[in-house]
N, C-alpha and C. Protein backbone atom coordinates (compact mmCIF):
# COMPACT_ATOMS: atom_id res chain seq x y z
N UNK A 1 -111.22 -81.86 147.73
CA UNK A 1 -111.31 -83.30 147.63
C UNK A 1 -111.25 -83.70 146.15
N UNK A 2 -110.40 -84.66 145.67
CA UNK A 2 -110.11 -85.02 144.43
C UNK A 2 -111.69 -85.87 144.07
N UNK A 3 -112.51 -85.02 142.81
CA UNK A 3 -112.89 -85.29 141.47
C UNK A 3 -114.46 -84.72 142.54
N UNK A 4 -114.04 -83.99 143.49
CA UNK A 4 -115.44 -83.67 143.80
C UNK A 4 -115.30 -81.76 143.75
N UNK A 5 -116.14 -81.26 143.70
CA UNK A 5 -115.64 -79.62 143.77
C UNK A 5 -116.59 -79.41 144.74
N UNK A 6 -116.68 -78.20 145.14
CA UNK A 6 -117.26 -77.40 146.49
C UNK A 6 -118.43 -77.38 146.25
N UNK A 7 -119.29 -77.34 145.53
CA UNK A 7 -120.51 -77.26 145.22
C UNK A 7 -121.22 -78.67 145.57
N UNK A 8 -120.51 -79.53 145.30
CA UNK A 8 -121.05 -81.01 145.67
C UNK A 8 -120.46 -81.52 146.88
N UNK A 9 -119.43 -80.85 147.29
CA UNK A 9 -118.72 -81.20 148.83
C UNK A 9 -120.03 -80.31 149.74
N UNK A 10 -120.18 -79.52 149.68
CA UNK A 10 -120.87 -78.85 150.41
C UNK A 10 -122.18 -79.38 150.50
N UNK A 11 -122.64 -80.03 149.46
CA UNK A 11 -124.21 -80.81 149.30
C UNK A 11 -124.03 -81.79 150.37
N UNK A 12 -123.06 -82.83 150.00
CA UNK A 12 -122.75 -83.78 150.83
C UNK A 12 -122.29 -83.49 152.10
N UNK A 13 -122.16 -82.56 152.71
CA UNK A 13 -122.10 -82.11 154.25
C UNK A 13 -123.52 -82.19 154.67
N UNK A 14 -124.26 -81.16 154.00
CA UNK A 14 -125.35 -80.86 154.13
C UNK A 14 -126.65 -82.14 154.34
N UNK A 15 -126.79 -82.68 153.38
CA UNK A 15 -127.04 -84.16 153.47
C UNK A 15 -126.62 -85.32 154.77
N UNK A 16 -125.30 -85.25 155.23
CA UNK A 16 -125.05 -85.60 155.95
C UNK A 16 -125.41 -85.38 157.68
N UNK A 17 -125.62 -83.70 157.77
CA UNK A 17 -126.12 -83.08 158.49
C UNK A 17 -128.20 -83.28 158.74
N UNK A 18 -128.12 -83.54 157.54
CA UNK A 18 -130.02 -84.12 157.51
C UNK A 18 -130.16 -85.53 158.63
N UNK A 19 -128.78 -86.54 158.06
CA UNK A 19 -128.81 -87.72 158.45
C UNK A 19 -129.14 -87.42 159.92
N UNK A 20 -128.31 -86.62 160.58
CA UNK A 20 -128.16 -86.61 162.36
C UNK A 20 -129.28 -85.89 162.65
N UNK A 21 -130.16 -85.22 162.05
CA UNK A 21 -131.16 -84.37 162.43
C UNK A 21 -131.22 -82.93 162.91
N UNK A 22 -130.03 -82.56 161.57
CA UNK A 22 -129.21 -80.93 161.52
C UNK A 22 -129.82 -80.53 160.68
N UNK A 23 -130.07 -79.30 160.77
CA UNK A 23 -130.40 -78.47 159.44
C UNK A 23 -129.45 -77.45 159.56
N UNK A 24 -129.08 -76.87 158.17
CA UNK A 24 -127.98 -75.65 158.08
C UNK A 24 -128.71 -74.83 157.58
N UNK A 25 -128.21 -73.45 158.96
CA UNK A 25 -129.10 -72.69 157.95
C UNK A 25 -127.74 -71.19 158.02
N UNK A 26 -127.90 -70.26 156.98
CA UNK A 26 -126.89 -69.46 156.53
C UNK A 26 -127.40 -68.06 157.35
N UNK A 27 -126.64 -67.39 157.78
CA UNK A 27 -126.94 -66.41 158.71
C UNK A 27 -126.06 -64.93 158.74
N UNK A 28 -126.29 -63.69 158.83
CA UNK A 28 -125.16 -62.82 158.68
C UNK A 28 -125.07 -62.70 160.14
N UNK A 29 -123.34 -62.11 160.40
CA UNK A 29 -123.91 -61.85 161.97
C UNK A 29 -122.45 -62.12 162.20
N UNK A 30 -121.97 -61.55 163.37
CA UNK A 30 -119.83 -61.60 164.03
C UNK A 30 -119.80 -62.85 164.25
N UNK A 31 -119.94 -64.24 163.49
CA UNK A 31 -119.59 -65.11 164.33
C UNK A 31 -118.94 -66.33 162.71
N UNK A 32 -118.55 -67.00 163.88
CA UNK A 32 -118.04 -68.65 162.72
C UNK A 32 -118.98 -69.29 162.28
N UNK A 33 -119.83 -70.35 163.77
CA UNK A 33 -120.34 -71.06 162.92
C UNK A 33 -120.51 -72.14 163.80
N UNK A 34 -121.94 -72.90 164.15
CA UNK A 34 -121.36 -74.46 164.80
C UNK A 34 -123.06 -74.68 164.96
N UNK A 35 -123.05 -75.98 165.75
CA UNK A 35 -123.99 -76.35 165.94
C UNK A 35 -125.12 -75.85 167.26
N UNK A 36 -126.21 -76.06 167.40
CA UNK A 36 -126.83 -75.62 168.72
C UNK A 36 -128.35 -76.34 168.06
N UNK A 37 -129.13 -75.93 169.64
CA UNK A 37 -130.57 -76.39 169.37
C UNK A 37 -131.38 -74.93 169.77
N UNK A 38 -132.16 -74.92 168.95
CA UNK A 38 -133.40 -73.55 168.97
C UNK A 38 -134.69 -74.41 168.79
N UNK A 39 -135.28 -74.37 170.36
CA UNK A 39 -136.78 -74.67 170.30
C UNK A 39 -137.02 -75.80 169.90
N UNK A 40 -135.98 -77.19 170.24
CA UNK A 40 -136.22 -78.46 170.21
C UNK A 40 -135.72 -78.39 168.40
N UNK A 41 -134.93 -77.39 167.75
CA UNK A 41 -134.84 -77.95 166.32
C UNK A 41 -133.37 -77.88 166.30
N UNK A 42 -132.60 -79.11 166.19
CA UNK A 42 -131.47 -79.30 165.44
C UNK A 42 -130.65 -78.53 164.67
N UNK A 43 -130.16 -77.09 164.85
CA UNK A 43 -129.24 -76.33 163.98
C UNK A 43 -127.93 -76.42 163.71
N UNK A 44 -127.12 -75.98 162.71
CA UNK A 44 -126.16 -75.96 162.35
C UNK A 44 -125.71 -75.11 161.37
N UNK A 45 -125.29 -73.27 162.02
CA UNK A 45 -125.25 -72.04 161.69
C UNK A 45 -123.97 -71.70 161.38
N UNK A 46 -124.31 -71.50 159.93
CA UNK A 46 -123.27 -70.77 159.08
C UNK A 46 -123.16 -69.59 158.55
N UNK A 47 -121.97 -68.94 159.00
CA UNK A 47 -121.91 -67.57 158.16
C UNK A 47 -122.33 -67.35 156.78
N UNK A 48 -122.97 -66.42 156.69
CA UNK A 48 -123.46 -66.42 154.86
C UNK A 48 -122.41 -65.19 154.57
N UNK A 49 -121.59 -64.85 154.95
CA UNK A 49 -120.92 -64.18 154.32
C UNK A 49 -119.37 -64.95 154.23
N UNK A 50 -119.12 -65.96 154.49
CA UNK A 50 -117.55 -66.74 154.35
C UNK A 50 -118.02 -67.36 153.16
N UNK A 51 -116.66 -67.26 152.55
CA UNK A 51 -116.58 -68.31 151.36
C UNK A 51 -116.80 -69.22 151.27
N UNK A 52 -117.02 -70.06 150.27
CA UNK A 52 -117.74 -71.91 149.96
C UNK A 52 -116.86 -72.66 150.65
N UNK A 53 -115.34 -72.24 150.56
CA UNK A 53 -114.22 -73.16 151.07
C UNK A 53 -114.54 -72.72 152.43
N UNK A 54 -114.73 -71.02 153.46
CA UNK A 54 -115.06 -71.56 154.91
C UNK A 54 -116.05 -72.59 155.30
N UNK A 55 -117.46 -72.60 154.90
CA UNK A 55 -118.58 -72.92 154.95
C UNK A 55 -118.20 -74.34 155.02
N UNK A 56 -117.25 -74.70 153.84
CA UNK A 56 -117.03 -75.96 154.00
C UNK A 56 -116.51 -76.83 155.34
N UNK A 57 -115.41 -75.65 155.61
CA UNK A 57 -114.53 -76.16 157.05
C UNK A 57 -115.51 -76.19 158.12
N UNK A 58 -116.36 -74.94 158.22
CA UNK A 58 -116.91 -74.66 159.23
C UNK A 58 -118.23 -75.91 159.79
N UNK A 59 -118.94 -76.08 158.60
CA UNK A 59 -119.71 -77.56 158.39
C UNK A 59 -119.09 -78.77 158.88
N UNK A 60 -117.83 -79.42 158.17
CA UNK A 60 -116.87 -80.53 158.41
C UNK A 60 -116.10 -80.36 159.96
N UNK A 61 -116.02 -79.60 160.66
CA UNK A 61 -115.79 -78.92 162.01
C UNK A 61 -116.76 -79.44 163.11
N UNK A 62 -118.02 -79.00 162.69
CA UNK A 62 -119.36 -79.17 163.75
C UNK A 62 -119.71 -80.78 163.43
N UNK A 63 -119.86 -80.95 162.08
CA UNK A 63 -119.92 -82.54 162.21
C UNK A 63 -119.23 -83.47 162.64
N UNK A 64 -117.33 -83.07 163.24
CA UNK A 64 -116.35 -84.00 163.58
C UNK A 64 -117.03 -84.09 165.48
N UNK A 65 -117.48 -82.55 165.43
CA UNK A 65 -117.86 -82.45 166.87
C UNK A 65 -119.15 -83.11 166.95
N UNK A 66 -119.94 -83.14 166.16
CA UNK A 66 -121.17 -84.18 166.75
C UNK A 66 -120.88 -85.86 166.74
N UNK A 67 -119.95 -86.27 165.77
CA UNK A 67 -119.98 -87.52 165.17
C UNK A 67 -120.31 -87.94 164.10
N UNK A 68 -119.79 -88.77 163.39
CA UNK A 68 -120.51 -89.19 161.84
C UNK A 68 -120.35 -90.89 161.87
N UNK A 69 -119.93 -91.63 162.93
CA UNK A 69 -119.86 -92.64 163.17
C UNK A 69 -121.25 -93.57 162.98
N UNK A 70 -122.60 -92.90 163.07
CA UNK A 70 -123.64 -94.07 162.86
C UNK A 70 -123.85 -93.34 161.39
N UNK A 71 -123.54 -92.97 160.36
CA UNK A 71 -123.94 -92.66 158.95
C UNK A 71 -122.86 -92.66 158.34
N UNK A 72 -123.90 -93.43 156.98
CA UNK A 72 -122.66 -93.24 156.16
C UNK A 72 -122.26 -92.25 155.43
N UNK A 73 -121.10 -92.31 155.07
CA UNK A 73 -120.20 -90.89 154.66
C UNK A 73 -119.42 -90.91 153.69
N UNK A 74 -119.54 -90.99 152.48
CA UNK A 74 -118.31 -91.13 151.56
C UNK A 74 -117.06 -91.15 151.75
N UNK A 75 -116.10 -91.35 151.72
CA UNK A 75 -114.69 -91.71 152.27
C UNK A 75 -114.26 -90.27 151.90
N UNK A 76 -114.24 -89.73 150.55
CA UNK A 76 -114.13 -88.32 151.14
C UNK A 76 -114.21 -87.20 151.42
N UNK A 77 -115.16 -87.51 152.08
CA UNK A 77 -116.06 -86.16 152.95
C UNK A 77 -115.57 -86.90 154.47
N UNK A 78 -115.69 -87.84 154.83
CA UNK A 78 -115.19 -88.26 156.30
C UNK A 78 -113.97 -88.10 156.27
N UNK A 79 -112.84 -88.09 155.50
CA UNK A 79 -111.57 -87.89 155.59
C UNK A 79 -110.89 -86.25 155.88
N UNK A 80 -112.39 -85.54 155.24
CA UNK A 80 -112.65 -83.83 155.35
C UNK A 80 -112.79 -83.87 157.11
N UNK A 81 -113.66 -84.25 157.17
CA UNK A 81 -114.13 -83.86 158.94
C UNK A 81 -113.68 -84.79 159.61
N UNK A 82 -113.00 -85.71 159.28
CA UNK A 82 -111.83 -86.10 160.62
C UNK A 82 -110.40 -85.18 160.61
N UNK A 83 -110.14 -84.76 159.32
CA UNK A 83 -109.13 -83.47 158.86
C UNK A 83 -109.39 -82.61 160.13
N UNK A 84 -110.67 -82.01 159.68
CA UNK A 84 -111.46 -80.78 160.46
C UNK A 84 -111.49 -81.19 162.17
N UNK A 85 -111.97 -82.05 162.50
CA UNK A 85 -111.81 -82.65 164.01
C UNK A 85 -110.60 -82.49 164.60
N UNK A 86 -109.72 -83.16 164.02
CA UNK A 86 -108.02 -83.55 164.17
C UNK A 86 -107.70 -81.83 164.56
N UNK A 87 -108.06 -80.50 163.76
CA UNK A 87 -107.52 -79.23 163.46
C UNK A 87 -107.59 -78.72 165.35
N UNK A 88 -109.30 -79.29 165.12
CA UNK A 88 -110.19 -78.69 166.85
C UNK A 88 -109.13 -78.89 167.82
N UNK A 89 -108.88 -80.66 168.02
CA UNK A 89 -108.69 -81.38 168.81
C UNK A 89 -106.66 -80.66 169.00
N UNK A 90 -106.37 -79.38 168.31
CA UNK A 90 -104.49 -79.15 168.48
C UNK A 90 -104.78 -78.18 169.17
């Protein structure tokens, strides 16, 4: 995303993910990555071994699938995970 780098794209997922009542948490283990609930708590599980740029997709992915329609979202980070949605949805 132009004038933002991965380190602050990734904050702003993350943040965004607070809004809906997600927490991300980083995990080793054979898998991608997505959302679920454990014990009434809101998750959203990411490989800790993919790169900043998967982590990124993989984040912007689960949030196109929950929605970002009642929060706000910087124009572009929502332009990321409607990207990411649009990818799901082929």
């Amino acid at each position: 995303m132009a004038g933002m780098d991965n380190e602050a794209l990734l904050e702003e997922l993350r943040e965004t993910c607070e809004h809906l009542g997600y927490k991300i948490r980083y995990e080793k283990g054979d898998f991608d990555g997505g959302h679920c609930i454990l014990k009434e708590e809101r998750l959203l599980i990411v490989n800790r071994r993919f790169t900043i740029e998967k982590k990124i997709t993989t984040v912007a992915r689960a949030l196109g699938e929950l929605g970002v329609d009642a929060v706000f979202v910087k124009p572009a980070v929502r332009a990321l995970i409607d990207k990411e949605r649009e990818k799901g949805e082929a």
